[in-house]
Structure formats: C-alpha cells, structure tokens
N, C-alpha and C. Protein backbone atom coordinates (compact mmCIF):
# COMPACT_ATOMS: atom_id res chain seq x y z
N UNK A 1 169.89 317.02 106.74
CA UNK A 1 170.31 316.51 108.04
C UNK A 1 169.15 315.79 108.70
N UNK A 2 169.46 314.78 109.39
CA UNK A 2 168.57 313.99 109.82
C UNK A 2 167.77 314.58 111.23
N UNK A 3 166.29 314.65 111.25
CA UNK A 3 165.65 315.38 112.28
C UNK A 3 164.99 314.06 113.02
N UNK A 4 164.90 314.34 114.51
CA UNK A 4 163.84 312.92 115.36
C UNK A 4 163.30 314.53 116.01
N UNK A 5 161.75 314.41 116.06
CA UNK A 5 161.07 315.44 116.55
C UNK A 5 160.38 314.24 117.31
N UNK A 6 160.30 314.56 119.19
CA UNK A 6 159.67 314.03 119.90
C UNK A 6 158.09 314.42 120.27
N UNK A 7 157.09 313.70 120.44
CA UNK A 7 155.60 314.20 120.92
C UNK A 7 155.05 313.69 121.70
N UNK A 8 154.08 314.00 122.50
CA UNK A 8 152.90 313.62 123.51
C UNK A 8 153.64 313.00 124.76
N UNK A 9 154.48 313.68 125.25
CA UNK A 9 154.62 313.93 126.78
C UNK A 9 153.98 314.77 127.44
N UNK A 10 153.32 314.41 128.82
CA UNK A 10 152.54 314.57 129.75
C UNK A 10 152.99 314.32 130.87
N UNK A 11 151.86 314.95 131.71
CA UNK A 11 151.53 314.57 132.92
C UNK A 11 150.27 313.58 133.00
N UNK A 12 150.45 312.05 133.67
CA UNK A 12 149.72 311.27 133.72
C UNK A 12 149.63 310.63 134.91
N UNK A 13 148.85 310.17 135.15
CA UNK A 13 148.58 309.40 137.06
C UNK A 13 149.33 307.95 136.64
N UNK A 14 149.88 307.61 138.21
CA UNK A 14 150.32 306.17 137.98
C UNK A 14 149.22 305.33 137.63
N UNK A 15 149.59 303.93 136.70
CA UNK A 15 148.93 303.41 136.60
C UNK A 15 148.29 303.49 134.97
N UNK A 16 148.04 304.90 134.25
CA UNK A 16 147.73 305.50 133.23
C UNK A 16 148.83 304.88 132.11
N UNK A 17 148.15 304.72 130.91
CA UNK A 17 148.94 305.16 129.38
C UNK A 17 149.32 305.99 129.25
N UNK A 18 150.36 306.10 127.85
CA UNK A 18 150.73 307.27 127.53
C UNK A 18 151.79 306.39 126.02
N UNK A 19 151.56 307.50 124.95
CA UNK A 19 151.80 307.11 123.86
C UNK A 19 152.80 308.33 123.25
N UNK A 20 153.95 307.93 123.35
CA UNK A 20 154.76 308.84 122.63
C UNK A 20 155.26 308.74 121.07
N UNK A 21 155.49 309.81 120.18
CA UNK A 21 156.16 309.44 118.92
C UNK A 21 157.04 310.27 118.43
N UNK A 22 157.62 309.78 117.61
CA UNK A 22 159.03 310.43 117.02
C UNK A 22 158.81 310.47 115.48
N UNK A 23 159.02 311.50 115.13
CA UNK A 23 158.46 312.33 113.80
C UNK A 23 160.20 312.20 113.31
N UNK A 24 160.53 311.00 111.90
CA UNK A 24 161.73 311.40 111.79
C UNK A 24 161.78 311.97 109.94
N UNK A 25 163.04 312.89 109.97
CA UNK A 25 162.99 313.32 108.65
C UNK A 25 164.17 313.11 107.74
N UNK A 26 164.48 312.96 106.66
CA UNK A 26 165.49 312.54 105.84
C UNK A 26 166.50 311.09 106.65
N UNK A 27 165.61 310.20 106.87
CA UNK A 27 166.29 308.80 107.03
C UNK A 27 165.22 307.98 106.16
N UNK A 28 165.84 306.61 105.90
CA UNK A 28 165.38 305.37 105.46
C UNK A 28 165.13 304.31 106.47
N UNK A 29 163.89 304.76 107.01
CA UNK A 29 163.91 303.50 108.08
C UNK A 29 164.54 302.35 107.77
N UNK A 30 164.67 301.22 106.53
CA UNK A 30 165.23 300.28 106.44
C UNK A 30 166.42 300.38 106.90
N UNK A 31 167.45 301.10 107.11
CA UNK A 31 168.81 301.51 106.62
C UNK A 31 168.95 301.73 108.70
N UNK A 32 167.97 302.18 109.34
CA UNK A 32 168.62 302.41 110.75
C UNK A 32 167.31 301.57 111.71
N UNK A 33 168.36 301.59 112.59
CA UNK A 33 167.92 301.20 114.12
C UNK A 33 167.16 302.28 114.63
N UNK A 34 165.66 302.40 114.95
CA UNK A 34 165.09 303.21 115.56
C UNK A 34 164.97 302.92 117.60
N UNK A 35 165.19 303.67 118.50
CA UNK A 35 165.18 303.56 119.48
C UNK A 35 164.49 304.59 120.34
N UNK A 36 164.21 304.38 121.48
CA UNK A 36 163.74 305.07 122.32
C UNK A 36 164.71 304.55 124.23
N UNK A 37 164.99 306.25 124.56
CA UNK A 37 165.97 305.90 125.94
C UNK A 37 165.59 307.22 126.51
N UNK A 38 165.65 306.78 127.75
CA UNK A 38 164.97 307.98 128.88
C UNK A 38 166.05 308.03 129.90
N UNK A 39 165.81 309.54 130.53
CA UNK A 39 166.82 310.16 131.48
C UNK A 39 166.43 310.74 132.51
N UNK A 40 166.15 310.01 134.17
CA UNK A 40 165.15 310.42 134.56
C UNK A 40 166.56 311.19 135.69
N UNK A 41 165.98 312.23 136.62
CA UNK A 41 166.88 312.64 137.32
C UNK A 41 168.05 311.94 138.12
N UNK A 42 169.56 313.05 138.14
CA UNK A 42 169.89 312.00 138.94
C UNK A 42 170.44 310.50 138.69
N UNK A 43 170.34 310.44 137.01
CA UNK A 43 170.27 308.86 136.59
C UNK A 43 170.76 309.09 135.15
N UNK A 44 171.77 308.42 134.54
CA UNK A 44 172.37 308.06 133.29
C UNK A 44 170.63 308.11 132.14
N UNK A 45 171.40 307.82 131.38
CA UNK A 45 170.48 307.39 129.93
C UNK A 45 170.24 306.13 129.89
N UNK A 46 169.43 305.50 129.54
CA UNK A 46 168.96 304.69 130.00
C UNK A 46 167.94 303.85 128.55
N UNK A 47 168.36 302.68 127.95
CA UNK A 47 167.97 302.24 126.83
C UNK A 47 166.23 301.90 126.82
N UNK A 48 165.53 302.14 126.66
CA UNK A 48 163.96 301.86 126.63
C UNK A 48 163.66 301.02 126.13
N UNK A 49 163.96 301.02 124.29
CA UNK A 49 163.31 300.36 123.18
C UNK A 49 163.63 300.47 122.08
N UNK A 50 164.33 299.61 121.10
CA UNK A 50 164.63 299.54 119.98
C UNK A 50 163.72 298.95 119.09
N UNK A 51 163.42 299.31 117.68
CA UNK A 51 163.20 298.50 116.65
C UNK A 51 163.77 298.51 115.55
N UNK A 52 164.07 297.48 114.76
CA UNK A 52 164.75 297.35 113.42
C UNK A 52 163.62 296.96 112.73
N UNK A 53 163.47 297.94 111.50
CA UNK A 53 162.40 297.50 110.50
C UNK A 53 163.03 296.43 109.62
N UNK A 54 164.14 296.71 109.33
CA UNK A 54 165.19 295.50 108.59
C UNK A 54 165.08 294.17 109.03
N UNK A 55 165.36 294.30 109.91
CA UNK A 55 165.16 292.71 111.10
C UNK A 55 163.63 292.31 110.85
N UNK A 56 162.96 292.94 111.56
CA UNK A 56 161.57 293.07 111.84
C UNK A 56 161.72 292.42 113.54
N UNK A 57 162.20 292.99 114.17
CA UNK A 57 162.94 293.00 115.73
C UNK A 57 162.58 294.30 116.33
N UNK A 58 162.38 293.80 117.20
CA UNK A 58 162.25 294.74 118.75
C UNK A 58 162.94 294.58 119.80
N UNK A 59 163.32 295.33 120.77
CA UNK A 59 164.02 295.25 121.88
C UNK A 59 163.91 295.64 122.93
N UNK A 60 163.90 295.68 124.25
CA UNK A 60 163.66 296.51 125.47
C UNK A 60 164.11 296.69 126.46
N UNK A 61 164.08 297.48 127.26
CA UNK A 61 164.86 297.08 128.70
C UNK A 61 164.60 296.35 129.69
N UNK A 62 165.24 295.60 130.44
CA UNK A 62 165.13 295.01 131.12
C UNK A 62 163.09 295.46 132.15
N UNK A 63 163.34 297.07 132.52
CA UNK A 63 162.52 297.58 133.67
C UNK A 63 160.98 297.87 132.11
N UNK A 64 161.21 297.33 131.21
CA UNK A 64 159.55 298.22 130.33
C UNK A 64 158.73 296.80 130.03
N UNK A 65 159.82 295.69 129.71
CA UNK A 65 159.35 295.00 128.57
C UNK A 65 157.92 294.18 129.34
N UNK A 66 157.10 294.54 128.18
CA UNK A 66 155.31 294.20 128.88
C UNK A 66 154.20 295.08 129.28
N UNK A 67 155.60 296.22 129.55
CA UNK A 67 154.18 297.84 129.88
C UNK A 67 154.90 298.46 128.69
N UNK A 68 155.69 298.17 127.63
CA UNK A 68 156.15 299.26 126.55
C UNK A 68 155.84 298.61 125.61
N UNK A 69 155.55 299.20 124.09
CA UNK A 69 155.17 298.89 123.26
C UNK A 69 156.34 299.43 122.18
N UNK A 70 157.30 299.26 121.19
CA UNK A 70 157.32 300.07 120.19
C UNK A 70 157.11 299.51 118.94
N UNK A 71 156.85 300.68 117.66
CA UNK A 71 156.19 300.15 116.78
C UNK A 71 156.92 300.99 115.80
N UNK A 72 157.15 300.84 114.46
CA UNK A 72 157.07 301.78 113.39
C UNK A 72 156.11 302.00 112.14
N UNK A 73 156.30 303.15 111.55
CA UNK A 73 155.70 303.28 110.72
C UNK A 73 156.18 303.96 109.43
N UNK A 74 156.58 302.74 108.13
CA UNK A 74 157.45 302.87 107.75
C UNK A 74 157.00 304.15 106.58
N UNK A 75 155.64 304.40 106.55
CA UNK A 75 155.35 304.56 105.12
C UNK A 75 154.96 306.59 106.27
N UNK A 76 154.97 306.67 107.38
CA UNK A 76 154.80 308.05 107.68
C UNK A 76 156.19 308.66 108.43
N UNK A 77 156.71 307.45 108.45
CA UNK A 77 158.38 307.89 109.33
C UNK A 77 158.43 308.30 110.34
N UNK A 78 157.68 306.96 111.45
CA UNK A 78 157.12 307.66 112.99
C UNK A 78 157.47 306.52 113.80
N UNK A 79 157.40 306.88 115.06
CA UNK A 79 158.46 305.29 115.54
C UNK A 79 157.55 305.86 117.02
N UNK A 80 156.67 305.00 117.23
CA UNK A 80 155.82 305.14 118.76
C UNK A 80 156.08 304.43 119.47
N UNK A 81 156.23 304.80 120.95
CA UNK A 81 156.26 304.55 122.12
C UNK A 81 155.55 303.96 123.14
N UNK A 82 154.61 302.87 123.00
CA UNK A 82 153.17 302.87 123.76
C UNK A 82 153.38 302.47 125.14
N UNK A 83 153.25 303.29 125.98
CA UNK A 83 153.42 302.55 127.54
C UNK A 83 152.72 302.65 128.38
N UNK A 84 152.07 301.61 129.10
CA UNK A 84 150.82 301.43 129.89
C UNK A 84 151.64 301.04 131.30
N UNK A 85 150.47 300.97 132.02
CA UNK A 85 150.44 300.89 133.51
C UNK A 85 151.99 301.32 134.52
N UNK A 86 151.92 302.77 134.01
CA UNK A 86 153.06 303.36 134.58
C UNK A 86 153.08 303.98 135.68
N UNK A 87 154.58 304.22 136.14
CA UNK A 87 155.19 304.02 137.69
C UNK A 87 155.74 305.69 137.54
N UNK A 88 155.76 305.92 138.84
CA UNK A 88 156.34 307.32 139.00
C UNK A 88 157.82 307.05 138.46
N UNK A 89 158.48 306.07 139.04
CA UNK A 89 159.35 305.97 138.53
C UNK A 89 159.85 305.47 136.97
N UNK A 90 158.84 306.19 135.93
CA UNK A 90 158.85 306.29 134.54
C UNK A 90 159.53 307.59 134.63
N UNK A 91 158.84 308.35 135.73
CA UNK A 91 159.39 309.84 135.37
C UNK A 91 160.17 310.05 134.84
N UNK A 92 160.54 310.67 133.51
CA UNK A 92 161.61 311.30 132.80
C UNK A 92 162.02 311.64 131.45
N UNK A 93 163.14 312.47 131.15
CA UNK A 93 163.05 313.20 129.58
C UNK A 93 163.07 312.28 128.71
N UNK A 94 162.22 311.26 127.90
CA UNK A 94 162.63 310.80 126.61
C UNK A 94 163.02 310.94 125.42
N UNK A 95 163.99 310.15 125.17
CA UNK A 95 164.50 310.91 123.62
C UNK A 95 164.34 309.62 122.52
N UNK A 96 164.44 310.23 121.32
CA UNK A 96 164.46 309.45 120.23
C UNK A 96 165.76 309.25 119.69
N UNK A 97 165.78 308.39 119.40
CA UNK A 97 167.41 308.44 118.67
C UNK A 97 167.80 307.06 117.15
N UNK A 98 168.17 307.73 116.51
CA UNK A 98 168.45 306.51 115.25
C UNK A 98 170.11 306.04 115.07
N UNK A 99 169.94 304.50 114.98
CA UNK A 99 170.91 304.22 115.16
C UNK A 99 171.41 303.92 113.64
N UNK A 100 172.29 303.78 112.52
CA UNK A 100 173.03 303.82 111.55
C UNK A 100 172.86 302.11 111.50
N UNK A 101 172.52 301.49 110.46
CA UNK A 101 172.53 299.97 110.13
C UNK A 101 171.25 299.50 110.94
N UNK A 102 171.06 298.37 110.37
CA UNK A 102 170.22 297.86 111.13
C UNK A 102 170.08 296.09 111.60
N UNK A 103 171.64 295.89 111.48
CA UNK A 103 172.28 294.42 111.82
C UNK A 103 172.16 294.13 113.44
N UNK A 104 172.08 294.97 114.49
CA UNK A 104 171.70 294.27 115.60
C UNK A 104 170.99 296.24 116.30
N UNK A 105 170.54 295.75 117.76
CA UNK A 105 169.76 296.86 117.50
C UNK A 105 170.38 297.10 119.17
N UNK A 106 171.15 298.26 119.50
CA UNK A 106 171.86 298.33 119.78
C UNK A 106 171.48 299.13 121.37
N UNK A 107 171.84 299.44 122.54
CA UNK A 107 171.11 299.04 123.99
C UNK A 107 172.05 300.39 124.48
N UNK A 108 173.21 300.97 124.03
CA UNK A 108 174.08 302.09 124.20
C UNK A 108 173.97 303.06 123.72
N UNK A 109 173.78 304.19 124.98
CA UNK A 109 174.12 305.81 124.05
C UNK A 109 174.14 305.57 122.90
N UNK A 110 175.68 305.40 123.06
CA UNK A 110 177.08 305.51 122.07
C UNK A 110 176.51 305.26 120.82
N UNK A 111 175.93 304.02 120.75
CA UNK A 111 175.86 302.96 119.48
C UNK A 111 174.33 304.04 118.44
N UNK A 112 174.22 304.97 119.38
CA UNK A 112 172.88 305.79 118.12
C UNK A 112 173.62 307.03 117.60
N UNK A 113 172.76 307.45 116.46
CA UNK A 113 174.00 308.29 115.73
C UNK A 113 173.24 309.94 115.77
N UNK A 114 171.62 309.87 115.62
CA UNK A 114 171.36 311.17 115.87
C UNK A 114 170.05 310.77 117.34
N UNK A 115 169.57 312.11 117.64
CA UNK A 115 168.99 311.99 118.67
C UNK A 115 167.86 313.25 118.57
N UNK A 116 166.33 313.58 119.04
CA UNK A 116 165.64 314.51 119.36
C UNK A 116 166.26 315.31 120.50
N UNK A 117 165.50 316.46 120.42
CA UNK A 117 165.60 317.20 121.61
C UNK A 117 164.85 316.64 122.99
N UNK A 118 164.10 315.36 123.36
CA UNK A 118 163.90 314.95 124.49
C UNK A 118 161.78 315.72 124.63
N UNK A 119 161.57 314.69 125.34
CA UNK A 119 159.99 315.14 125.96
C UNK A 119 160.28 314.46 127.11
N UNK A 120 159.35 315.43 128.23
CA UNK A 120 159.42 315.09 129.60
C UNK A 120 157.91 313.84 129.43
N UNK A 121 157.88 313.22 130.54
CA UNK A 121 156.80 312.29 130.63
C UNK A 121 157.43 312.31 132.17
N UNK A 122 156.16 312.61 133.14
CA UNK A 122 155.86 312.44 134.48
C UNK A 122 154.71 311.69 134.88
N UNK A 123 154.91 311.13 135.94
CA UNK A 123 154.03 310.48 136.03
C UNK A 123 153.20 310.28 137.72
N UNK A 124 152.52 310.62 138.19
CA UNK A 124 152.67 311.28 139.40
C UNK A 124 151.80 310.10 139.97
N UNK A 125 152.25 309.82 141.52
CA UNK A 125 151.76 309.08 142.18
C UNK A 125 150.01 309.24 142.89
C-alpha cells in the first residue's frame, strides 16, 4: 500500500524558511502526480504544489508561487517543499498527496489518490 510520510514542520518567525518533505513508499514516481496542499484553520484544503516527474512540470497556487519551491527526488522517493519568506498566514497542516497518472497535474482534493497524515507548519508573527 502506498505510504506519503510527512517531515520538518515547525515553528518559524515570519519572514523565515522552512523545508518540508514527503518520504513516499511503494509508488513509481514516473507513473504519479506528486503534490503538496495545506489546511489552515477555519479554511478548506487548499492546493500548494504539484510536480510531474513525467512531464518534468511544476505547479502552484495562485498565494506560493515565488516563495515555494517543489522538487523531486526520483532516485530516494522524496518530494520537498521549499518555502521562504513566510506569512503567518502560511499557518497550517500540510499534507502530501499522490495523484495516479501523470498527464496533467491536478489543483483538486478529489483529483489525488493517496495522502500523508499532515505536518503542522506555523509561522508566528
């Protein structure tokens, strides 16, 4: 069964980095959409960052793209998060999630097929 193990959520000052990753197990990166989407209180799920190693594509949300980074790594099966000069209003649980194919890279819940258990990332003013 397919595992996304989330890491390195913190507490960080606005303004600060912070580098998250997703440890995944029994997938083929080629074969899925890797993503990253956060849930901050109070507030839906919310799409972060996609990459397709297939494509060789990236994607983001509207509120990251320029302070987020994502990257993979095909040969350790790790899909990082890099995000700089952050806002309190980053605050919140991130999750990992893989999406099935890797023909467009997909911005919905719905459209990912497994998911981590979530890391908090706060970010305090």
């Amino acid at each position: 069964q397919v595992q996304l193990v989330e890491s390195g959520g913190r507490l960080v000052q606005a303004g600060g980095s912070l580098r998250l990753s997703c440890a995944a197990s029994k997938l083929t990166f080629s074969a899925y959409v890797m993503g990253w989407f956060r849930r901050a209180p109070g507030k839906e799920r919310e799409f972060v960052a996609g990459i397709s190693w297939g494509l060789g594509m990236t994607a983001y949300g509207d509120a990251m793209s320029g302070r987020f980074t994502i990257s993979a790594d095909n040969a350790k099966n790790t899909v990082d998060l890099q995000m700089s000069n952050l806002e309190p209003e980053d605050t919140a649980v991130y999750y990992c999630a893989a999406q099935r194919g890797s023909f467009y890279i997909g911005r919905g819940p719905s459209e990912y097929d497994y998911w981590g258990q979530g890391i908090q990332v706060t970010v305090s003013s």
